[in-house]
N, C-alpha and C. Protein backbone atom coordinates (compact mmCIF):
# COMPACT_ATOMS: atom_id res chain seq x y z
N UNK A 1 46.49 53.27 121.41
CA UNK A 1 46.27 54.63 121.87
C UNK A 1 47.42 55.55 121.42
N UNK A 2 48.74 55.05 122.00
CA UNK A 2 50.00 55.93 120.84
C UNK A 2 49.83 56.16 119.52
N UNK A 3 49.57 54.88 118.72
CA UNK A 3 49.28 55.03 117.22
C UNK A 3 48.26 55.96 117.12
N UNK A 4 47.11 56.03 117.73
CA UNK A 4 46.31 57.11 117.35
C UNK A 4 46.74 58.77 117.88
N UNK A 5 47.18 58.75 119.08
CA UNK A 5 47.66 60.06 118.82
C UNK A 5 49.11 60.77 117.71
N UNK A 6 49.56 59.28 117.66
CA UNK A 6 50.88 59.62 116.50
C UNK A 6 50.05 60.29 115.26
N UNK A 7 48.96 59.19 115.02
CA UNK A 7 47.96 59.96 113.77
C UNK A 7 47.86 61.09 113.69
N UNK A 8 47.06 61.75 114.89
CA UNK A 8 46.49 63.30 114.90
C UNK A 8 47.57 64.09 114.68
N UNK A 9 48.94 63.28 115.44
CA UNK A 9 50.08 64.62 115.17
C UNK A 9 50.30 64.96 114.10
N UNK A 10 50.13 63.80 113.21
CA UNK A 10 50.36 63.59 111.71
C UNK A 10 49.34 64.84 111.33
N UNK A 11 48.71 64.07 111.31
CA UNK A 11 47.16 65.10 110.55
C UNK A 11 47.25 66.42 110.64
N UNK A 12 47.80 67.31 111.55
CA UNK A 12 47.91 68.24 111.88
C UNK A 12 48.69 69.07 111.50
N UNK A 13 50.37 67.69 111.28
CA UNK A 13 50.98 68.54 110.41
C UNK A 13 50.84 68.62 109.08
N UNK A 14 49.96 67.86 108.49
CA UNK A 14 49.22 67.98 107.22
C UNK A 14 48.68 69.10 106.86
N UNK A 15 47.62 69.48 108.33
CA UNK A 15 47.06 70.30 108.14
C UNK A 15 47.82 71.80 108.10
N UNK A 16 48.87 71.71 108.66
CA UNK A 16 50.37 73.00 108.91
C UNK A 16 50.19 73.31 107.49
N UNK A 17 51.05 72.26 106.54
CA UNK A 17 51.22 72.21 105.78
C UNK A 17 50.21 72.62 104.47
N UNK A 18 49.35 72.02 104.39
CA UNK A 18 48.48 72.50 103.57
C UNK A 18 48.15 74.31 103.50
N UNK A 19 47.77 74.63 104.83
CA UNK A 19 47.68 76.09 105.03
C UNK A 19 48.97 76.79 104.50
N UNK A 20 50.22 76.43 104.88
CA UNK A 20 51.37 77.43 104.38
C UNK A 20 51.34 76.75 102.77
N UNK A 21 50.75 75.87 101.83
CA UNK A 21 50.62 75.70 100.55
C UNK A 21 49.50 77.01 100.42
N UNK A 22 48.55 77.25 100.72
CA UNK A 22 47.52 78.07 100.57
C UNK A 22 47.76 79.51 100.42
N UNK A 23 48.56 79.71 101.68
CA UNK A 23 49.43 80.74 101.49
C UNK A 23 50.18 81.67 100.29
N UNK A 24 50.91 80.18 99.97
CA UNK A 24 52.16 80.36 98.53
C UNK A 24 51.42 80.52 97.41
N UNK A 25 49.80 79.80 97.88
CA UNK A 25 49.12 79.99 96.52
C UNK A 25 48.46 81.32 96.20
N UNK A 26 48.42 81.84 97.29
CA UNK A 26 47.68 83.04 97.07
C UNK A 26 49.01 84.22 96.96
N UNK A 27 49.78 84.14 97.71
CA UNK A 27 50.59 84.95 97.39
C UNK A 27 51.18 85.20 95.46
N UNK A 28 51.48 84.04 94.79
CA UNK A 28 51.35 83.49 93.97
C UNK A 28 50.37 84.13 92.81
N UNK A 29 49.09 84.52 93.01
CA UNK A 29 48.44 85.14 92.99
C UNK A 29 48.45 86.52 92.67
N UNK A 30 48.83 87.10 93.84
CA UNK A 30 48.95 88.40 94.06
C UNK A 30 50.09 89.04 93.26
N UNK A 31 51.01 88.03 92.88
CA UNK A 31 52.24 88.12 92.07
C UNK A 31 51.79 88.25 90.66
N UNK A 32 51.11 87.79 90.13
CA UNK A 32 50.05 87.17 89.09
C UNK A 32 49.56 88.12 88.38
N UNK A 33 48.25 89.32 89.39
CA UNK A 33 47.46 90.61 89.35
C UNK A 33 48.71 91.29 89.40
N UNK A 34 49.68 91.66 90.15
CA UNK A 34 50.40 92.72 89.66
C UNK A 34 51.18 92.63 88.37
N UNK A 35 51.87 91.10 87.97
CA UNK A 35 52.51 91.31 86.80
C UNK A 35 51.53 91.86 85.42
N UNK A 36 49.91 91.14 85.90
CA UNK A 36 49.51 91.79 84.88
C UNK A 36 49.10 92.83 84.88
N UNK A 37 49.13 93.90 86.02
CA UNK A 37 48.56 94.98 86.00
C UNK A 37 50.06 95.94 85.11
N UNK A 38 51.15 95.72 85.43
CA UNK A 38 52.28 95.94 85.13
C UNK A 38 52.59 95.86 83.68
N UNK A 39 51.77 94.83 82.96
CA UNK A 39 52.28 94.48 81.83
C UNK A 39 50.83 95.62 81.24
N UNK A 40 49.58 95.56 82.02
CA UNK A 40 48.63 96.59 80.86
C UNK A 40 49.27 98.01 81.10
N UNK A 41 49.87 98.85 82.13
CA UNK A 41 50.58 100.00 82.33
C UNK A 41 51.49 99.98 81.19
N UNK A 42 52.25 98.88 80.54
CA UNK A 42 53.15 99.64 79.68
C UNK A 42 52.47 99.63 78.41
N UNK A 43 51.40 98.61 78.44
CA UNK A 43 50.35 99.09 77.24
C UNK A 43 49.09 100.04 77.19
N UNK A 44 49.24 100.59 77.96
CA UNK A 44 48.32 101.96 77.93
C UNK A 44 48.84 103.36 77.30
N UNK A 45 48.19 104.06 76.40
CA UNK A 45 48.74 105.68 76.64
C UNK A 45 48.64 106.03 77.85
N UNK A 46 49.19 107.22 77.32
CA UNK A 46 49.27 108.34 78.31
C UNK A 46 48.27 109.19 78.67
N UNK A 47 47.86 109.63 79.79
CA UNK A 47 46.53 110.66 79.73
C UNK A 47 45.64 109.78 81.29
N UNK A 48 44.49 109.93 80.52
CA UNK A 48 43.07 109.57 81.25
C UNK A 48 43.48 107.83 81.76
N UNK A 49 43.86 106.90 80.69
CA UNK A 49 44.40 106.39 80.47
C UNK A 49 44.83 105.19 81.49
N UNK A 50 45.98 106.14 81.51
CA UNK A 50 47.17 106.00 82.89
C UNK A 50 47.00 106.13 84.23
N UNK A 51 45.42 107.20 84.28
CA UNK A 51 45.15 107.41 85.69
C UNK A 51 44.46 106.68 86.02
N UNK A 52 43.35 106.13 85.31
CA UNK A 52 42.96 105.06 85.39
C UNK A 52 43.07 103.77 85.92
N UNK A 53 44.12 103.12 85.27
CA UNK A 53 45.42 102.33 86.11
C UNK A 53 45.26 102.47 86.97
N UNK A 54 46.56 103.53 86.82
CA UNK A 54 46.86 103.59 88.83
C UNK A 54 45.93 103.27 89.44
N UNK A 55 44.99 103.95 89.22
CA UNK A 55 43.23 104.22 90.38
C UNK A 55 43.22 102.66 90.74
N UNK A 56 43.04 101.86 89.12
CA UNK A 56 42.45 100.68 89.64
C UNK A 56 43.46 99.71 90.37
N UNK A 57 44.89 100.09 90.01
CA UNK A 57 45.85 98.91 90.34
C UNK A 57 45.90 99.10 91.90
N UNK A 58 45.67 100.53 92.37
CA UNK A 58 45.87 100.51 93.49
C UNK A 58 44.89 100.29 94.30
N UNK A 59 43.78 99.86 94.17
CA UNK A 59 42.13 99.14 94.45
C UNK A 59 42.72 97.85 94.71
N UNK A 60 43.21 97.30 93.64
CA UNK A 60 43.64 96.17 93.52
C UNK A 60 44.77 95.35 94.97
N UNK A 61 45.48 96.39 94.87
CA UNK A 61 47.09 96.52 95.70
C UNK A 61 46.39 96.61 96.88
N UNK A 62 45.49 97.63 97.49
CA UNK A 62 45.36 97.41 98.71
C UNK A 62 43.93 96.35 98.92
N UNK A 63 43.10 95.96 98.30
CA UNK A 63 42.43 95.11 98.51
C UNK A 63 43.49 93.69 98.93
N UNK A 64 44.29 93.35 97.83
CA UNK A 64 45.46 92.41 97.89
C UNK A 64 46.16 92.36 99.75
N UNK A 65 46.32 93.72 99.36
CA UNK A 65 47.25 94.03 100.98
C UNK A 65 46.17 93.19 102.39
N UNK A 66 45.17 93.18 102.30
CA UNK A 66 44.08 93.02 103.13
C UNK A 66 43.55 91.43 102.84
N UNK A 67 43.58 91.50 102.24
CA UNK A 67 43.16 89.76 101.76
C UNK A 67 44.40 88.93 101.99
N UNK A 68 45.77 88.87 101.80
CA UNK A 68 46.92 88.62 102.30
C UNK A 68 46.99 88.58 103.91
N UNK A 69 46.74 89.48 104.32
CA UNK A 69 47.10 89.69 105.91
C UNK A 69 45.85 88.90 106.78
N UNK A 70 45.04 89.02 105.83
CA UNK A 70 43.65 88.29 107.29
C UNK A 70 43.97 86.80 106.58
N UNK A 71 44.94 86.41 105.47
CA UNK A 71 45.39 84.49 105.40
C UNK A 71 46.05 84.72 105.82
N UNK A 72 47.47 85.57 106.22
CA UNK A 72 48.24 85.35 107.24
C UNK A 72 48.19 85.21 108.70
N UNK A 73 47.03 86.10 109.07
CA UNK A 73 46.68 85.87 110.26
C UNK A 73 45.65 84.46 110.88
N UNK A 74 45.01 84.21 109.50
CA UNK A 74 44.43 82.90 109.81
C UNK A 74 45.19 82.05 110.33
N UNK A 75 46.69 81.82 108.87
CA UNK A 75 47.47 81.34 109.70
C UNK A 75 48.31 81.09 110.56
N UNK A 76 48.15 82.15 110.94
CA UNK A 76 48.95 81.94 112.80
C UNK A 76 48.21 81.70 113.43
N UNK A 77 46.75 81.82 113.75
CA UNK A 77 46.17 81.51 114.75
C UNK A 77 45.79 79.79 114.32
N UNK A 78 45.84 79.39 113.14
CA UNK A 78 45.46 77.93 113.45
C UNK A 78 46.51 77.11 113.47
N UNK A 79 47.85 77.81 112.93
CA UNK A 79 49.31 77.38 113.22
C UNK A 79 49.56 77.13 114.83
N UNK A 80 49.13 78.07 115.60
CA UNK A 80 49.15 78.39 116.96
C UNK A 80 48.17 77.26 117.30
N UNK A 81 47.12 76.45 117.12
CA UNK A 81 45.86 75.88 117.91
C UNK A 81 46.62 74.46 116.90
N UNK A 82 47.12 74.59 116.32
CA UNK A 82 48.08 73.29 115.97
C UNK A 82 49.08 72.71 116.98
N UNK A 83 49.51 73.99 116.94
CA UNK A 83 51.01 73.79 117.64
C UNK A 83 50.79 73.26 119.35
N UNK A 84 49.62 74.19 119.45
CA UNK A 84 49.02 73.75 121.02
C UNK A 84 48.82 72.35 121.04
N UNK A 85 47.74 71.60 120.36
CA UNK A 85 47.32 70.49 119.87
C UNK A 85 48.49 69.63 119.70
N UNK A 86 48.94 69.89 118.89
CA UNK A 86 50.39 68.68 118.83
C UNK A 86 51.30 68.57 119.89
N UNK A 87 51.44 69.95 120.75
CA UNK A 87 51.71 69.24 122.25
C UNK A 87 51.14 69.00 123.07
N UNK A 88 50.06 69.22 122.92
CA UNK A 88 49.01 67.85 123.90
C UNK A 88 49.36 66.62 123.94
N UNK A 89 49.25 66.13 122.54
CA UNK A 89 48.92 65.25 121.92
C UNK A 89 50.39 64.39 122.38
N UNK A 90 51.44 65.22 121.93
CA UNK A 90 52.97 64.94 122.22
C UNK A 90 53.05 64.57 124.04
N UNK A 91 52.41 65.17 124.90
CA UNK A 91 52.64 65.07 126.11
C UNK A 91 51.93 63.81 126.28
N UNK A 92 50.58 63.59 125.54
CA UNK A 92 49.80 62.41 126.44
C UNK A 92 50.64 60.83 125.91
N UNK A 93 51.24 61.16 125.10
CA UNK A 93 51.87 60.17 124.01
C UNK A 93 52.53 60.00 125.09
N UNK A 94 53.34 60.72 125.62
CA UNK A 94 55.01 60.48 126.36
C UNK A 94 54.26 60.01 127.65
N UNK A 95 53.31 60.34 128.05
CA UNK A 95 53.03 59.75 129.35
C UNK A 95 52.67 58.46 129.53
N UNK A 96 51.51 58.12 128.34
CA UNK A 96 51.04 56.67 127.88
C UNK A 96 52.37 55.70 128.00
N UNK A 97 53.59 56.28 127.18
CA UNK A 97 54.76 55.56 127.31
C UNK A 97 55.71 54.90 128.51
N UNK A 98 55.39 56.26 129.49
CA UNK A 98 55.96 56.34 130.34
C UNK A 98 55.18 55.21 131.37
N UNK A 99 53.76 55.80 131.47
CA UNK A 99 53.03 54.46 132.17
C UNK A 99 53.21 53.06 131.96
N UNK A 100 53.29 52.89 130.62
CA UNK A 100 53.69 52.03 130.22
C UNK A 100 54.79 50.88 130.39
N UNK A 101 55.59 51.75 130.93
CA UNK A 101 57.03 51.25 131.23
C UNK A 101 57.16 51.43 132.61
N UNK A 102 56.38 52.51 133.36
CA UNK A 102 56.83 52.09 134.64
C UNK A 102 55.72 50.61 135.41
N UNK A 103 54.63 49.95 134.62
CA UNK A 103 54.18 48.70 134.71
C UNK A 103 55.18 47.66 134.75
């Protein structure tokens, strides 16, 4: 029964983990669309052009801004239903132990 809740704790922080990889990947990303939006701005003229750009980079930028923040907020709330979870999990462990030993 310990070994299996040791598991879930595990799993969970797998699962931590994986999400803040997801994160880096998308951020990563977003790093990605701007360098290249950055790199077609210095290859554009000037004019119609240029406004263009902007228009779209900044479509881009705040779509980005919004797609960023609702994975960040994902992950806090399943960071949070982790964190809950792993002290469950942590409490029933310590008690199992504890029963255990006061036998």
């Amino acid at each position: 029964m310990i070994h299996e809740k040791e598991n879930q704790v595990m799993t969970l922080h797998q699962k931590k983990r994986a999400l803040q990889n997801q994160i880096d990947t998308y951020q990563d990303k977003i790093n990605e669309i701007f360098f290249r939006e950055e790199s077609n701005h210095i290859q554009l003229d000037q004019g119609d052009e240029k406004k263009k750009n902007n228009k779209m980079k900044q479509a881009i930028n705040e779509v980005s801004v919004r797609q960023k923040e609702q994975v960040e907020r994902r992950y806090r709330i399943e960071n949070n239903l982790m964190q809950n979870e792993i002290q469950k999990l942590e409490r029933e462990k310590n008690n199992l132990l504890r029963d255990r030993g006061g036998k």
